[in-house]
C-alpha atoms as a PDB file:
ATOM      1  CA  UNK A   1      99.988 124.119 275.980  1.00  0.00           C
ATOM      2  CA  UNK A   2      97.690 125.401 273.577  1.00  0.00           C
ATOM      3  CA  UNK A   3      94.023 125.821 274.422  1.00  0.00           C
ATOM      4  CA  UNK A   4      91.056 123.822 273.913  1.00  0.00           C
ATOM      5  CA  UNK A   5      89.781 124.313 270.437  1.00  0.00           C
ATOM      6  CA  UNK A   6      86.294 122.719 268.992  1.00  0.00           C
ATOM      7  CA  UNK A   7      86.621 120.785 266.253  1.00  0.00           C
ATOM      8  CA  UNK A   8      84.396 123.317 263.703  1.00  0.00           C
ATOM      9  CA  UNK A   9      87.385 125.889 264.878  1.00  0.00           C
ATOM     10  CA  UNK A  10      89.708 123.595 263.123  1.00  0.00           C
ATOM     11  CA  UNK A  11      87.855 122.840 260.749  1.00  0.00           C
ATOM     12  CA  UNK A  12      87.021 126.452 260.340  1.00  0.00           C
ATOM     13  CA  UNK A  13      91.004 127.478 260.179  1.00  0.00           C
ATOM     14  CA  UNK A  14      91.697 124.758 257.381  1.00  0.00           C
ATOM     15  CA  UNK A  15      88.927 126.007 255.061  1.00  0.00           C
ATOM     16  CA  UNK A  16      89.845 129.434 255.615  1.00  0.00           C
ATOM     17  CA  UNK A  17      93.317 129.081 254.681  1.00  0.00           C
ATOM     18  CA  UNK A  18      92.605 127.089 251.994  1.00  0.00           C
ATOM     19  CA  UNK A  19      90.206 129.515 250.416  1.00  0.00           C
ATOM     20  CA  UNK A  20      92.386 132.380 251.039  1.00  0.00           C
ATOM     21  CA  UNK A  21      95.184 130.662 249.077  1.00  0.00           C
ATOM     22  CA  UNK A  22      92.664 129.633 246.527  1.00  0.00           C
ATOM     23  CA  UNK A  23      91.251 133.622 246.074  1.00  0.00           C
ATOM     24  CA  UNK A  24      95.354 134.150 246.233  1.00  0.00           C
ATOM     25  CA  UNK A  25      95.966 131.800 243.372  1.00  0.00           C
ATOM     26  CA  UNK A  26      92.843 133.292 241.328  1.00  0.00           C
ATOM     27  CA  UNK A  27      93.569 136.802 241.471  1.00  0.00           C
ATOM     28  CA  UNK A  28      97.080 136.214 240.745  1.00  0.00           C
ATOM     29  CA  UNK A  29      96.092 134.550 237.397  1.00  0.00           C
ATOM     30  CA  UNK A  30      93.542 137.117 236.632  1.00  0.00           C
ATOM     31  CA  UNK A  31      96.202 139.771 237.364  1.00  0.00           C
ATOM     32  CA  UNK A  32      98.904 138.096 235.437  1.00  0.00           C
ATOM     33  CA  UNK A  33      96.048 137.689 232.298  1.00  0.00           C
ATOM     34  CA  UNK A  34      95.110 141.175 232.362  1.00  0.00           C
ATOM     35  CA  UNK A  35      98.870 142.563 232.139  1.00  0.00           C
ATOM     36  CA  UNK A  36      99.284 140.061 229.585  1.00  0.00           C
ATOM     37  CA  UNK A  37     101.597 137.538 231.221  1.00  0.00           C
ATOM     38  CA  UNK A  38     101.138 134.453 229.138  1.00  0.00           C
ATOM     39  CA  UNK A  39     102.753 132.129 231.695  1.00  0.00           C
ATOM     40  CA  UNK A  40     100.236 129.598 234.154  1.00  0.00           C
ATOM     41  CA  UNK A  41     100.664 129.959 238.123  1.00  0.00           C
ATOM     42  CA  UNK A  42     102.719 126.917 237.822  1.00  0.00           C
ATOM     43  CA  UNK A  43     105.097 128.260 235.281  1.00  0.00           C
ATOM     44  CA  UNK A  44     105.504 131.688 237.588  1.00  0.00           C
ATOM     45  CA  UNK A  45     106.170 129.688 240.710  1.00  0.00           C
ATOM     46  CA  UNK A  46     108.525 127.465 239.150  1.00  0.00           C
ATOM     47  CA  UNK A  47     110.678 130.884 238.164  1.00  0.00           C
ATOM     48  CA  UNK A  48     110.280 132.206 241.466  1.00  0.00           C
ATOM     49  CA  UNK A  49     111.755 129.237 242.925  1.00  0.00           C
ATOM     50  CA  UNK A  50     114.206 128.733 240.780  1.00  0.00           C
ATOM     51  CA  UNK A  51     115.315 132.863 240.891  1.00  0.00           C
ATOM     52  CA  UNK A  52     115.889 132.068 244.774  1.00  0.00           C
ATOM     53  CA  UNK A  53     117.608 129.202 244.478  1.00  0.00           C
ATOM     54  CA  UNK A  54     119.371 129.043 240.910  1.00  0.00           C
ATOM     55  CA  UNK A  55     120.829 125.011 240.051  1.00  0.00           C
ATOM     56  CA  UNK A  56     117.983 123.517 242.272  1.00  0.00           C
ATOM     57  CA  UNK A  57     117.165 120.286 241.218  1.00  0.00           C
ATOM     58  CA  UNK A  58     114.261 119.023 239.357  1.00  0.00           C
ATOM     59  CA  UNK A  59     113.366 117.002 241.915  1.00  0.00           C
ATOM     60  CA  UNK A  60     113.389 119.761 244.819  1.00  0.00           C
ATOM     61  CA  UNK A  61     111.592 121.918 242.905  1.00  0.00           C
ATOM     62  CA  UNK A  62     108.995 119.295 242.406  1.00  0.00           C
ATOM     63  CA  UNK A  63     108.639 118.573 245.922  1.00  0.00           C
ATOM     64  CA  UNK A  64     108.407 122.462 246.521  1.00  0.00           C
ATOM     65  CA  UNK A  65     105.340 122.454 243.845  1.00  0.00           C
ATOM     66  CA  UNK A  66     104.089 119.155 245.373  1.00  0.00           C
ATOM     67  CA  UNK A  67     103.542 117.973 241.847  1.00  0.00           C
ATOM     68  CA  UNK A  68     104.693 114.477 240.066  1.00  0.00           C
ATOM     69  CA  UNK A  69     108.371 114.434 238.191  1.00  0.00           C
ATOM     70  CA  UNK A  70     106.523 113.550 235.161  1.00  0.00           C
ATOM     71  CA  UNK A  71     104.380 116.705 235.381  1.00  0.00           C
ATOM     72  CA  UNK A  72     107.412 118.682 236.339  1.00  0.00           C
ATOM     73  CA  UNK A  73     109.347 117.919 233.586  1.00  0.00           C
ATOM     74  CA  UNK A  74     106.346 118.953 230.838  1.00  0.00           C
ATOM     75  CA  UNK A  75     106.302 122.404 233.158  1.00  0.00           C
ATOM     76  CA  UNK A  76     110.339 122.558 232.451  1.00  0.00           C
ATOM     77  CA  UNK A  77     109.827 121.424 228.745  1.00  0.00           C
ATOM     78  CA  UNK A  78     107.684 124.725 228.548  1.00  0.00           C
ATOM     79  CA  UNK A  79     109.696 127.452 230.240  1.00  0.00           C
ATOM     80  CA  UNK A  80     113.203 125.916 228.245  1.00  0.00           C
ATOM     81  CA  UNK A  81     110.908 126.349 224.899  1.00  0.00           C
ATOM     82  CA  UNK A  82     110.236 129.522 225.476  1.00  0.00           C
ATOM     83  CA  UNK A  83     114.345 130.054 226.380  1.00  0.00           C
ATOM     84  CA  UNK A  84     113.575 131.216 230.562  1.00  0.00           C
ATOM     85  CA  UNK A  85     115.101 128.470 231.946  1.00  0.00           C
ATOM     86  CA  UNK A  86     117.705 125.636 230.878  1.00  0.00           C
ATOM     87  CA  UNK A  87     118.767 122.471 232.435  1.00  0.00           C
ATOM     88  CA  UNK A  88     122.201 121.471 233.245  1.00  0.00           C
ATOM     89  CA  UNK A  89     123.600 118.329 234.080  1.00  0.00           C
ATOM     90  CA  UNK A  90     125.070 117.856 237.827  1.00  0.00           C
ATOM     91  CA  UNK A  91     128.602 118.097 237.518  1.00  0.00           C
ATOM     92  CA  UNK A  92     128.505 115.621 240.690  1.00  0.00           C
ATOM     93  CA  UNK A  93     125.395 113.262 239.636  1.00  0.00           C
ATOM     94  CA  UNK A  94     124.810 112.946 236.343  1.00  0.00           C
ATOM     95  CA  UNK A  95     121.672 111.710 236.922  1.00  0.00           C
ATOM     96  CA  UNK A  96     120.536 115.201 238.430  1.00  0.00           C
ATOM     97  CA  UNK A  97     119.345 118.145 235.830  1.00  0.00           C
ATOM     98  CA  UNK A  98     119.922 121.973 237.805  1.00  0.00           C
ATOM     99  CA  UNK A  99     117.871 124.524 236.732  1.00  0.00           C
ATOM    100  CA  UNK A 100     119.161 127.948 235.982  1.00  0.00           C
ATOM    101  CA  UNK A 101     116.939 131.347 234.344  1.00  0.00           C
ATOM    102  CA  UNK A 102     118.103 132.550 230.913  1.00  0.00           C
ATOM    103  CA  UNK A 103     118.978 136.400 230.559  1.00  0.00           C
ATOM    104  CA  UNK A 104     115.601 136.158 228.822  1.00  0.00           C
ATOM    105  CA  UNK A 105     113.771 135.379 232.340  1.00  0.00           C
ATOM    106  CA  UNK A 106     114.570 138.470 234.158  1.00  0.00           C
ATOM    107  CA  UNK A 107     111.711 140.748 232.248  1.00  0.00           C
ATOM    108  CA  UNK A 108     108.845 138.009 232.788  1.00  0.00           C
ATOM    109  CA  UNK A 109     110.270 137.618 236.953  1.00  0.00           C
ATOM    110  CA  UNK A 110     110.042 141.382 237.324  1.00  0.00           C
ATOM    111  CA  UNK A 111     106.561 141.304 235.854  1.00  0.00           C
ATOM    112  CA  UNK A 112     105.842 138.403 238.402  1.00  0.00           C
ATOM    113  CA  UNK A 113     107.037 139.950 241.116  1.00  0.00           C
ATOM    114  CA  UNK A 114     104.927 143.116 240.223  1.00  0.00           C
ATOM    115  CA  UNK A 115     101.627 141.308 239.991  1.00  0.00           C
ATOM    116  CA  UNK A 116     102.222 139.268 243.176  1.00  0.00           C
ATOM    117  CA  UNK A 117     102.927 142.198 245.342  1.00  0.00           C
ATOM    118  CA  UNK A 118      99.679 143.917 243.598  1.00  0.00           C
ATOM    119  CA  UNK A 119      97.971 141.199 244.355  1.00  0.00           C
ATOM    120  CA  UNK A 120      99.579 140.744 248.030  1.00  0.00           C
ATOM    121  CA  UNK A 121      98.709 144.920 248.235  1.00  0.00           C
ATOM    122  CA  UNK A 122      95.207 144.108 247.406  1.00  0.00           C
ATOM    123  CA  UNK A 123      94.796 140.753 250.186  1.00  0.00           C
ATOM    124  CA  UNK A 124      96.174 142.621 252.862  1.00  0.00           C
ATOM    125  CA  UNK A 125      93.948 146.101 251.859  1.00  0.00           C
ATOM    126  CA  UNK A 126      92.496 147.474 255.273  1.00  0.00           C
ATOM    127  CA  UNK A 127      95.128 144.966 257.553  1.00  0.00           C
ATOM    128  CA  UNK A 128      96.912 147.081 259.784  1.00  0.00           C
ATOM    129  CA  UNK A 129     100.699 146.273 259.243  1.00  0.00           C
ATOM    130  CA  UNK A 130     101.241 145.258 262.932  1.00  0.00           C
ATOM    131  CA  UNK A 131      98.210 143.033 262.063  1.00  0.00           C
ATOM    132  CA  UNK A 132      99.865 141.622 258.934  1.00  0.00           C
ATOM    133  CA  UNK A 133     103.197 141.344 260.122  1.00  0.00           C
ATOM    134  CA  UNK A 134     101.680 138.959 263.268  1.00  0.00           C
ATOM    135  CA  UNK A 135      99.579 137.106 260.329  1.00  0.00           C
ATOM    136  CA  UNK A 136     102.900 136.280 258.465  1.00  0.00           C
ATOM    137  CA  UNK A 137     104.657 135.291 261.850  1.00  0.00           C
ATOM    138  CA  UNK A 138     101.746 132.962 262.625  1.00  0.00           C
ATOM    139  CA  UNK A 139     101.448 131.499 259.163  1.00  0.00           C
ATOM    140  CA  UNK A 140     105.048 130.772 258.957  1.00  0.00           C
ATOM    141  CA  UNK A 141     104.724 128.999 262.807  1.00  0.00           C
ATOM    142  CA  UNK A 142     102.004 127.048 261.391  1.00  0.00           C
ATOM    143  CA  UNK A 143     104.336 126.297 258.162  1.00  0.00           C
ATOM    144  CA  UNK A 144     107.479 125.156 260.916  1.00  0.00           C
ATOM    145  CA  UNK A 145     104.670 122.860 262.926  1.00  0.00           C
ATOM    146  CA  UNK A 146     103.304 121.119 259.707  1.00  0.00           C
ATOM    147  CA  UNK A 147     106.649 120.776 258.475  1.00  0.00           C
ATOM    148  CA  UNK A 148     108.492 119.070 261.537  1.00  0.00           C
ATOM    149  CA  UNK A 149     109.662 115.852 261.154  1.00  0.00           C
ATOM    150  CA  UNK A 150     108.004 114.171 263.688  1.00  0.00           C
ATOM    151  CA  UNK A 151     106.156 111.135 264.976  1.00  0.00           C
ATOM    152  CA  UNK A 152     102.378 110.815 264.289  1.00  0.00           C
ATOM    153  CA  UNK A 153      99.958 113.384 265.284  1.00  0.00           C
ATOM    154  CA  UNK A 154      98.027 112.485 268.423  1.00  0.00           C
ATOM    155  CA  UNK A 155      94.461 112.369 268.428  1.00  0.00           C
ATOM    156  CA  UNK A 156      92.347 113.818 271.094  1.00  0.00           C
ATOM    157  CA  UNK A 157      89.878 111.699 271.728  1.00  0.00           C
ATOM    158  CA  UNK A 158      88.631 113.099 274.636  1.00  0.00           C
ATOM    159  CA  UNK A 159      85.408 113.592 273.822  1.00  0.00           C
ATOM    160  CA  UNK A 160      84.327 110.025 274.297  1.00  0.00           C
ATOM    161  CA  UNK A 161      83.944 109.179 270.516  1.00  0.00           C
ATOM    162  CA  UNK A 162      85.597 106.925 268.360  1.00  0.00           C
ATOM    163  CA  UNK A 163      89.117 109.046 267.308  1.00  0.00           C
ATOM    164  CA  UNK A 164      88.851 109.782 262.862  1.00  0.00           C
ATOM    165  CA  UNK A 165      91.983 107.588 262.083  1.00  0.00           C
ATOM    166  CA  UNK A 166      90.213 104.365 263.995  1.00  0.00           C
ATOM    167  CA  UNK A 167      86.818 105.263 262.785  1.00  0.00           C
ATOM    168  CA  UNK A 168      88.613 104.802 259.153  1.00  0.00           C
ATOM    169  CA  UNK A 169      90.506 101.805 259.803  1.00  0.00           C
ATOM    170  CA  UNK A 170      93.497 103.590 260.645  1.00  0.00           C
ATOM    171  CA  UNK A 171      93.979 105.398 257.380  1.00  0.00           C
ATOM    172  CA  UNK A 172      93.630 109.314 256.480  1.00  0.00           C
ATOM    173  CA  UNK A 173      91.319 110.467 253.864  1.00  0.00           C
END
């Protein structure tokens, strides 16, 4: 059973991650800017994606991006302009588009790649690797507990108070 944690702790963990993987995000685009990569975030994690998993499906790889379809597809109207990436028709569903690189693609991924793991290089400057290989283990433990299909989180309400769901009428923010 995990221990007791205040609630600015939690607090304090969800703005921390979040503005790591904001400062992540920026440097990434600076980086990719300065070397000239004319592609957004988006467009570079969409090729990553779709590198480790060629013929996913436009609609897994807009639930990976947590982004609408209809914003997906503009994404995917980009990178098949600029000949990285084609759709294909299921051969199962034709109502499901797979998305493959082009030959064209492998340049701009090794670029990609490059800049993240500069970028990676620079986060984890001064992190001793015993340190950053627990950090990954933890973050992915976090990733496997968020992820779990399960049923509603419990509230602790133990500190006498009203719990946040009930103080909102039952609905998250």
């Amino acid at each position: 059973m995990a221990a007791h944690r205040s609630a600015s702790e939690e607090l304090r963990l969800e703005l921390l991650v979040r503005d790591v993987a904001r400062l992540l995000r920026r440097r990434f685009e600076q980086s990719a800017q300065e070397h000239g990569l004319s592609l957004t975030r988006a467009q570079c994690f969409a090729l990553v994606h779709v590198a480790r998993e060629p013929g996913l499906s436009q609609a897994r790889l807009a639930h990976l991006m947590d982004v609408e379809p209809i914003a997906l597809s503009r994404l995917i109207d980009r990178l098949e302009a600029d000949t990285l990436l084609e759709r294909r028709l299921d051969p199962r569903d034709r109502r499901v588009w797979r998305l493959y690189l082009t030959d064209e693609a492998a340049p701009i991924l090794k670029r990609i790649r490059h800049i993240g793991a500069a970028v990676r290089g620079r986060a984890l400057t001064n992190v001793a690797p015993p340190a950053a290989d627990a950090l990954l283990g933890i973050l992915q433990q976090l990733r496997s507990n968020l992820s779990a299909t399960t049923p509603a989180l419990a509230l602790d309400t133990s500190d006498g108070g009203e719990s946040p769901l009930a103080a909102q009428g039952g609905r998250a923010s």
